[in-house]
C-alpha atoms as a PDB file:
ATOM      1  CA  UNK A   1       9.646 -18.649  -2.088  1.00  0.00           C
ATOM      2  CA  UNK A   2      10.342 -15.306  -1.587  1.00  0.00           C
ATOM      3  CA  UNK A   3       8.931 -11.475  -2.571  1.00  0.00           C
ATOM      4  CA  UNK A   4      10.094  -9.814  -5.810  1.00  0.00           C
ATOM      5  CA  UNK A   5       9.779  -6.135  -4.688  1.00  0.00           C
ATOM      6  CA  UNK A   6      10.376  -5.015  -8.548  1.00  0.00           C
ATOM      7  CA  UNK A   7       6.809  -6.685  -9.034  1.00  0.00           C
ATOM      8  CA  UNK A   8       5.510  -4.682  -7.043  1.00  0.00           C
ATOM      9  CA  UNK A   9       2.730  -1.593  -8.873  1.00  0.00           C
ATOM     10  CA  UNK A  10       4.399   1.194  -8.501  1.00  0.00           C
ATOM     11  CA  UNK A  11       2.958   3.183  -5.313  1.00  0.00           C
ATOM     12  CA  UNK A  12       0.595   6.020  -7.194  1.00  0.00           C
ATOM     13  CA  UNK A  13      -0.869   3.571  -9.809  1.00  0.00           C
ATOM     14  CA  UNK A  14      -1.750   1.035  -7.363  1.00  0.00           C
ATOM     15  CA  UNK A  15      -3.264   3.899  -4.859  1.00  0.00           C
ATOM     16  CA  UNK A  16      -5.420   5.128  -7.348  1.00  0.00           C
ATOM     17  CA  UNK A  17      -6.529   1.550  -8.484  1.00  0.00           C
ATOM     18  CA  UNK A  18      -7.721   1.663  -4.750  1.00  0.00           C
ATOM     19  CA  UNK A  19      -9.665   4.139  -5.433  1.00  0.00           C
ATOM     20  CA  UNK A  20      -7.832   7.058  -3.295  1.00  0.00           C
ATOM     21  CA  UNK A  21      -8.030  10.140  -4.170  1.00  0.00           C
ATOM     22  CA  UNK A  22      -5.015  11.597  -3.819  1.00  0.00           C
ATOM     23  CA  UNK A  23      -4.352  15.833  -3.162  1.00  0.00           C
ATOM     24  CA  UNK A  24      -2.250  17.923  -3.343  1.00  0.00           C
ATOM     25  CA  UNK A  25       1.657  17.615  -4.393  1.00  0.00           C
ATOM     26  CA  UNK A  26       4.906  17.212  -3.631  1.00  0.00           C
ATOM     27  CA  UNK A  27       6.597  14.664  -1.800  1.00  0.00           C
ATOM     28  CA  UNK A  28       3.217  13.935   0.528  1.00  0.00           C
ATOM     29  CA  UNK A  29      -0.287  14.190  -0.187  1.00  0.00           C
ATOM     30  CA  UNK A  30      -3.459  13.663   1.158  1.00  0.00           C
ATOM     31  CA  UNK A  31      -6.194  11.198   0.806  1.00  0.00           C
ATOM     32  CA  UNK A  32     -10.010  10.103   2.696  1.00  0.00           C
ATOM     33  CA  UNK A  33      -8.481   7.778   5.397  1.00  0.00           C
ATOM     34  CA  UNK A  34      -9.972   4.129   4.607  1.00  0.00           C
ATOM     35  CA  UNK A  35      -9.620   2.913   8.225  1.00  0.00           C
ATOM     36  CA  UNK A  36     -11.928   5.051   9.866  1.00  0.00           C
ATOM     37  CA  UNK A  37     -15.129   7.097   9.330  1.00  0.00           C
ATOM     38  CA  UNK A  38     -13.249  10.330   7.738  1.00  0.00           C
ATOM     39  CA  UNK A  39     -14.536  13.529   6.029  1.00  0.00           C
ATOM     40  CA  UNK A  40     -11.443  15.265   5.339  1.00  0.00           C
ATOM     41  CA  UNK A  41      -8.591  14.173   4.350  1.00  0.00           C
ATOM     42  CA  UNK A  42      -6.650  12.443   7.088  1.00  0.00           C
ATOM     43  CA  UNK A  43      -4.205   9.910   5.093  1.00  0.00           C
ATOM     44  CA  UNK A  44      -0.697  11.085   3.972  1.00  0.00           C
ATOM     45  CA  UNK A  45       0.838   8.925   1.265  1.00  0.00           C
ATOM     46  CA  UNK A  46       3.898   9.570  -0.663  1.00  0.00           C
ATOM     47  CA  UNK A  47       3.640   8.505  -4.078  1.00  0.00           C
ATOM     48  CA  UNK A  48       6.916   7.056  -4.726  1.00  0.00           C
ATOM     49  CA  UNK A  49       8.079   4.925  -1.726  1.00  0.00           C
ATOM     50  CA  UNK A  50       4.186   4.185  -1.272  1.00  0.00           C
ATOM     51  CA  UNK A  51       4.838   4.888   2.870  1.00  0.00           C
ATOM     52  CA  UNK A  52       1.445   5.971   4.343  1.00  0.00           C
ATOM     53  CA  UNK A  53       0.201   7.267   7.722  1.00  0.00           C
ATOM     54  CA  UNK A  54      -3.040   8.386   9.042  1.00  0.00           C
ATOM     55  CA  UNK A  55      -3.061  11.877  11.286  1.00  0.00           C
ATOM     56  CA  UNK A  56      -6.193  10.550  12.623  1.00  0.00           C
ATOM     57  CA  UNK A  57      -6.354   7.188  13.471  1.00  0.00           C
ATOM     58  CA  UNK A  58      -2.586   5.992  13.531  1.00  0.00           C
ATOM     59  CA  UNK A  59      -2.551   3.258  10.516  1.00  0.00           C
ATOM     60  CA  UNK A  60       0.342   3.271   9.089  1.00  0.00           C
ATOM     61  CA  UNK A  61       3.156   1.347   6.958  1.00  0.00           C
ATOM     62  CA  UNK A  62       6.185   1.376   4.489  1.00  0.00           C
ATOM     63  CA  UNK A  63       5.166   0.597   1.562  1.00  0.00           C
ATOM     64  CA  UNK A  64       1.741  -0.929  -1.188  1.00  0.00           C
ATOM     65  CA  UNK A  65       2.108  -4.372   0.612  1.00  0.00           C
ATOM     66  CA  UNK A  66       1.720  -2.631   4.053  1.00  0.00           C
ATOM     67  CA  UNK A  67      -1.317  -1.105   2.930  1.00  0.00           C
ATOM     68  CA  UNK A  68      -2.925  -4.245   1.117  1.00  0.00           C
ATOM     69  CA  UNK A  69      -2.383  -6.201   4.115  1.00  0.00           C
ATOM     70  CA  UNK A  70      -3.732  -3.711   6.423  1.00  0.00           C
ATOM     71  CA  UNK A  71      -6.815  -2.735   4.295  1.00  0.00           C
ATOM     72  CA  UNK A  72      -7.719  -6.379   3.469  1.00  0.00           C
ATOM     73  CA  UNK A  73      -7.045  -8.018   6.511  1.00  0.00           C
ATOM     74  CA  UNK A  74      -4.559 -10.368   4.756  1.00  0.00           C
ATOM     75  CA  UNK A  75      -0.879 -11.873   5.683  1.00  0.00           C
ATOM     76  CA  UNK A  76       2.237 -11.132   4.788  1.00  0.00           C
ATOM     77  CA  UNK A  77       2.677 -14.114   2.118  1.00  0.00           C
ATOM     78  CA  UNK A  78      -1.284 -13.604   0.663  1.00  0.00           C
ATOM     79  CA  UNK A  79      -0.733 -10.055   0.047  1.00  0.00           C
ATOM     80  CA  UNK A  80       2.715 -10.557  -2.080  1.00  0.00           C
ATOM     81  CA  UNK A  81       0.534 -13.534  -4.218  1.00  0.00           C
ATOM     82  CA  UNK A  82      -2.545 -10.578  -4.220  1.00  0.00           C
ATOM     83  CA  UNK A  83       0.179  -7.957  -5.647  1.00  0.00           C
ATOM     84  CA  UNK A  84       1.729 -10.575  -7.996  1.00  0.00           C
ATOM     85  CA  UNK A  85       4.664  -9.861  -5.975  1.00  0.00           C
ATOM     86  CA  UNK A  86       5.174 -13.769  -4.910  1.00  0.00           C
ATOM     87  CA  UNK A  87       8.054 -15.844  -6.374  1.00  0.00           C
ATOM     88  CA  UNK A  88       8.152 -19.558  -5.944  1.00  0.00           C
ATOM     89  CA  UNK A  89      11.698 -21.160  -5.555  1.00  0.00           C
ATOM     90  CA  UNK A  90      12.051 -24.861  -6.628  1.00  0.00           C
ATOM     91  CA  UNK A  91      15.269 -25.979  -6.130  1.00  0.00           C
ATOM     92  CA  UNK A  92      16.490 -28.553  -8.770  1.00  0.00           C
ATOM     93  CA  UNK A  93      18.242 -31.738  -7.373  1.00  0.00           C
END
């Protein structure tokens, strides 16, 4: 069992299927912060490698699964099966 990263959503489609708004462009842009009470826009994502970081309250991560774990409170291995992003490995004796 392992994670197929090419399953993956690519970073921008699966931030705006969470509902981020995302501004601004170029290589980082700016989004309302999920993980805190914000009013202006305190996330910086970059839409390619899907890394994100918050100026204001310090989440933070490398990539979509980074996020989906963080914002719903989920492990490594539920996340990947949440993204489709889980392979099972039977091995054939």
């Amino acid at each position: 069992m392992s994670l197929d990263k090419d399953k993956l959503p690519p970073a921008l489609t699966y931030y705006e299927s969470q509902d981020l708004k995302l501004i601004g462009s170029g290589a980082w842009r700016n989004a309302i912060c999920p993980f805190h009470e914000d009013t202006k826009p305190s996330l910086r994502i970059h839409p390619f490698s899907g890394a994100f970081a918050c100026m204001a309250c310090g989440a933070k991560g490398g990539d979509v699964l980074a996020f989906h774990q963080l914002k719903y409170s989920m492990r490594f291995i539920d996340a990947c099966k949440a993204l489709g992003a889980w392979k099972e490995q039977y091995a054939n004796h």
